[in-house]
Protein backbone atom coordinates (compact mmCIF):
# COMPACT_ATOMS: atom_id res chain seq x y z
CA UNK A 1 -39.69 -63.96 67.42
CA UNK A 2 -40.85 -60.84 68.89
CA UNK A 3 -43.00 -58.21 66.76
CA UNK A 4 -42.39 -54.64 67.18
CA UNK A 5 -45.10 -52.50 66.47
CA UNK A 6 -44.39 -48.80 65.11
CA UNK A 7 -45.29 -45.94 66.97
CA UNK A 8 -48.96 -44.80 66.19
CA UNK A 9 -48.78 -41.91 63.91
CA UNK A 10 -50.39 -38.80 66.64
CA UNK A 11 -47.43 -40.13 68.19
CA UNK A 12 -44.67 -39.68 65.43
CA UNK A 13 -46.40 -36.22 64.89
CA UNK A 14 -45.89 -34.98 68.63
CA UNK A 15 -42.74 -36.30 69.16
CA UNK A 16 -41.84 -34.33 65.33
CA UNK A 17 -43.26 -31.16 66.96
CA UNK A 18 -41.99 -31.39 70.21
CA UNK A 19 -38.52 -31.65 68.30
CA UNK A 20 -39.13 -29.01 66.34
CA UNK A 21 -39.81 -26.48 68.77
CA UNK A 22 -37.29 -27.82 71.01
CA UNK A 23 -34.93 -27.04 68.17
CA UNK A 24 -36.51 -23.77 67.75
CA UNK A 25 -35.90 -22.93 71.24
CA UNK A 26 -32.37 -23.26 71.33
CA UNK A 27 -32.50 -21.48 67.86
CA UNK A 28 -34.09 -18.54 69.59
CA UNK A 29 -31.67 -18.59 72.65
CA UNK A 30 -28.28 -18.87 70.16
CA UNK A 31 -29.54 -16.17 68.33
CA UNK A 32 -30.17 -13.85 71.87
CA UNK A 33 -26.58 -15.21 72.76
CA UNK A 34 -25.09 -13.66 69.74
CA UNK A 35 -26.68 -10.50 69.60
CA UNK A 36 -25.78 -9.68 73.35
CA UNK A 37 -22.48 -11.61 72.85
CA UNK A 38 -20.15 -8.66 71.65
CA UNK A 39 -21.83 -6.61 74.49
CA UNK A 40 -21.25 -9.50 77.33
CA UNK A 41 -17.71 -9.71 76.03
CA UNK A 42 -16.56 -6.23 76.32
CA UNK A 43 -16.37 -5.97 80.06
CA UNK A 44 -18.31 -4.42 83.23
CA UNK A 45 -21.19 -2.37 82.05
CA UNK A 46 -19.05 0.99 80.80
CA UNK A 47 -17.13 -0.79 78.65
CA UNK A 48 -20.35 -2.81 76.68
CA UNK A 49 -22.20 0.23 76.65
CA UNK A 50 -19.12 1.96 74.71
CA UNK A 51 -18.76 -0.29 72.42
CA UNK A 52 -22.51 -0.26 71.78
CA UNK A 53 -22.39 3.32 71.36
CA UNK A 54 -19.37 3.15 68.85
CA UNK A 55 -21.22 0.31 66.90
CA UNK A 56 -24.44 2.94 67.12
CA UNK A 57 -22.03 5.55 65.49
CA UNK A 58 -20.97 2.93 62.63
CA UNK A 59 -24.76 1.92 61.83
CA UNK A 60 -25.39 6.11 61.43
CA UNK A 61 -22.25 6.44 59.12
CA UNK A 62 -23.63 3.54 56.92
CA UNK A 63 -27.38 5.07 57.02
CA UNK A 64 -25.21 8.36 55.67
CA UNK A 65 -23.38 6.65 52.88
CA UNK A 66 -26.48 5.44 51.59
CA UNK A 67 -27.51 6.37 47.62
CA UNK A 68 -30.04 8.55 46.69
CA UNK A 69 -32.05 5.54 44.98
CA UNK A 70 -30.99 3.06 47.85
CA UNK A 71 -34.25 3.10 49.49
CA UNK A 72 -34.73 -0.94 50.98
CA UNK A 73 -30.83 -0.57 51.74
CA UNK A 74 -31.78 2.67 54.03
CA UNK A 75 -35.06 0.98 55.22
CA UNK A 76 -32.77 -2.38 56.60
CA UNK A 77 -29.95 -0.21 57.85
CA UNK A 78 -33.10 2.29 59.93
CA UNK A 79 -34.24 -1.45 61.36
CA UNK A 80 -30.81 -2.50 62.44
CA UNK A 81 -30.40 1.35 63.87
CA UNK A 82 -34.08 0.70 65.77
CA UNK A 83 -32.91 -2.44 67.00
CA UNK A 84 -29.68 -1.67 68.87
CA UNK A 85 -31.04 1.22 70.14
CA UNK A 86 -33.83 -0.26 71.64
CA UNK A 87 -31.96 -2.95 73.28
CA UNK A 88 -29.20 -0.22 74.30
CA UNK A 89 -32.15 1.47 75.67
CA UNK A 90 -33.63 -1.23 77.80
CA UNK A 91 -30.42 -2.00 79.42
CA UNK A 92 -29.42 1.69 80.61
CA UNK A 93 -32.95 2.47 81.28
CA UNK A 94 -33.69 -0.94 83.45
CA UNK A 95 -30.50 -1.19 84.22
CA UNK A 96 -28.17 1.82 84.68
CA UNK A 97 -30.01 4.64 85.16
CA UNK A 98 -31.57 2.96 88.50
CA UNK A 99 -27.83 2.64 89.85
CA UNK A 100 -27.14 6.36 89.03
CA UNK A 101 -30.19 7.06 90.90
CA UNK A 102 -29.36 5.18 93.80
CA UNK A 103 -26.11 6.66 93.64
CA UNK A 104 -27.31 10.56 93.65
CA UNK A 105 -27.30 11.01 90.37
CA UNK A 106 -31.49 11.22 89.90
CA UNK A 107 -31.33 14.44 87.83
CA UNK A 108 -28.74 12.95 85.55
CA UNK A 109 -30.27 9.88 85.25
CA UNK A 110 -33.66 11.23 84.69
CA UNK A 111 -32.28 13.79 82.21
CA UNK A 112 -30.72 11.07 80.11
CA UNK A 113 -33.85 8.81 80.34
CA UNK A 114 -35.74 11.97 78.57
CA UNK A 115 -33.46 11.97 75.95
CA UNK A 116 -34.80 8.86 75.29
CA UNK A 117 -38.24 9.95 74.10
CA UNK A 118 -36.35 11.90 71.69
CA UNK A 119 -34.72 9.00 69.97
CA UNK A 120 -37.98 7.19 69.53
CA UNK A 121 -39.17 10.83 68.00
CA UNK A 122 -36.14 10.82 65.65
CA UNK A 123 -36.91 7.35 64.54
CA UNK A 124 -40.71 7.77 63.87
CA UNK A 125 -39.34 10.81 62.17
CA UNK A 126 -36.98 8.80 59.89
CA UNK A 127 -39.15 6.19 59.41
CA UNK A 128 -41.04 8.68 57.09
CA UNK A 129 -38.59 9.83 55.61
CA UNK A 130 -36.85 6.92 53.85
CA UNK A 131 -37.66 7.82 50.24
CA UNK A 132 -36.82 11.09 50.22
CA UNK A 133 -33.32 10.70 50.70
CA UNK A 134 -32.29 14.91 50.91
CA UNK A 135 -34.91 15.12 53.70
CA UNK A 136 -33.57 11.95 55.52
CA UNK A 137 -29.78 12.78 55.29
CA UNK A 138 -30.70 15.92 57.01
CA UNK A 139 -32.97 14.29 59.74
CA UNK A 140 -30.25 11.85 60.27
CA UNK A 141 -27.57 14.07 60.96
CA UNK A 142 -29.50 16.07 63.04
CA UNK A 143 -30.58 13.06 65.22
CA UNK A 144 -26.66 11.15 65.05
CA UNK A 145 -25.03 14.73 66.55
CA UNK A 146 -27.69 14.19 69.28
CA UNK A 147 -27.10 10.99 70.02
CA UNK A 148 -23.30 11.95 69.76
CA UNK A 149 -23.79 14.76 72.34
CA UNK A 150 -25.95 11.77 75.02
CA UNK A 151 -23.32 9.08 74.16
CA UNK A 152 -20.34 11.76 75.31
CA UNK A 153 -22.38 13.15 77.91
CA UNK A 154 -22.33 9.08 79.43
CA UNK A 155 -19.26 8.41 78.40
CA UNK A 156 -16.74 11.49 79.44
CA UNK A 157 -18.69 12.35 82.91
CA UNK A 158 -21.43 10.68 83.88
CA UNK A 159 -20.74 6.73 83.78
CA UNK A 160 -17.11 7.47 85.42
CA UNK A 161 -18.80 9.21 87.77
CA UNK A 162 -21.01 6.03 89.06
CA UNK A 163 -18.15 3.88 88.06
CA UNK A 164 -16.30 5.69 90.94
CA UNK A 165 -19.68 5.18 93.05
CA UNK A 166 -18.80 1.59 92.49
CA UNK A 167 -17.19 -1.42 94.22
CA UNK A 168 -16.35 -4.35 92.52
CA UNK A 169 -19.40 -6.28 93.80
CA UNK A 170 -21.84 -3.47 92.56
CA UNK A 171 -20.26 -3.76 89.26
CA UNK A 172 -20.29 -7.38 88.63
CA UNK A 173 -24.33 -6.96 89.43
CA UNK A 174 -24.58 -4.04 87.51
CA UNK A 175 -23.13 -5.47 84.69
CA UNK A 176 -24.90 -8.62 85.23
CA UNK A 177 -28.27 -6.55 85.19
CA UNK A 178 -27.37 -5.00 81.94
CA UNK A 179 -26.32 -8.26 79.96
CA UNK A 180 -29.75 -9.91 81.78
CA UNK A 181 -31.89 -6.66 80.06
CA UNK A 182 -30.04 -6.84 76.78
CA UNK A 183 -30.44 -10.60 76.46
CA UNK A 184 -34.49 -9.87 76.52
CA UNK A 185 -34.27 -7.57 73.35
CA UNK A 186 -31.65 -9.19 71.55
């Protein structure tokens, strides 16, 4: 009869935290997966950055509906705003803008990468502002007809324009670029 002798306890305890942050891991990926996911899903790079900009829109209309009094409400909903932003951000900035460069369109590109600045500006701005909900509604639709006036400004004439600059192959990597640069802030 044989005798089998337990694992010493250090080893229990590594193997336990080695699971752990294995599980943690793939935790951490999922999540990334389903943040970029309705982006990835949408199509070549116009279309995810469209529906980005239309789920932008919603998160502004929410910030807008919020109550005078609804202060951690407004503070959550500003967060959410941050965070799609800055991922939308990374992947035209890393992403896009390059390929309009390459493809003549360096003004435009650099132009739109400005605007940029001002969203971070807007947000600091806002950031401030949460408690005083008169002065925030105002700052808010001030900065979401901006951002409406950039997001048009892509959408109606300068992404068709690159999307016509465009094969098939350059927009598969393009795309692929984009989702790869989302997935690192999502």
């Amino acid at each position: 009869m044989a005798l089998h002798a337990s694992p010493p306890p250090t080893s229990r305890f590594l193997f336990g935290a080695g699971l752990g942050m294995g599980l943690a891991m793939l935790g951490m990926v999922g999540r990334k997966l389903m943040v970029q996911a309705p982006t990835m899903l949408a199509g070549d790079w116009n279309r995810a950055l469209e529906a980005e900009h239309e789920a932008t829109l919603s998160l502004f209309d929410r910030l807008a509906r919020t109550q005078d009094d609804a202060t951690a409400r407004r503070a959550l909903l500003l967060m959410q705003l941050k965070h799609a932003l800055g991922k939308h951000a990374i992947e035209e900035e890393n992403a896009v803008y390059p390929a309009m460069r390459q493809h003549g369109m360096k003004e435009e590109a650099d132009a739109l990468n400005a605007d940029h600045g001002y969203v971070k500006q807007y947000l600091y701005e806002l950031s401030d502002l949460v408690g005083d909900n008169a002065a925030f509604q105002t700052k808010l639709a001030a900065f979401r007809a901006d951002i409406e006036q950039h997001m048009r400004q892509e959408e109606d004439e300068l992404f068709p324009r690159l999307k016509r600059a465009l094969d098939e192959a350059a927009t598969s990597d393009l795309t692929r670029r984009m989702n790869q640069e989302g997935l690192k802030l999502a």
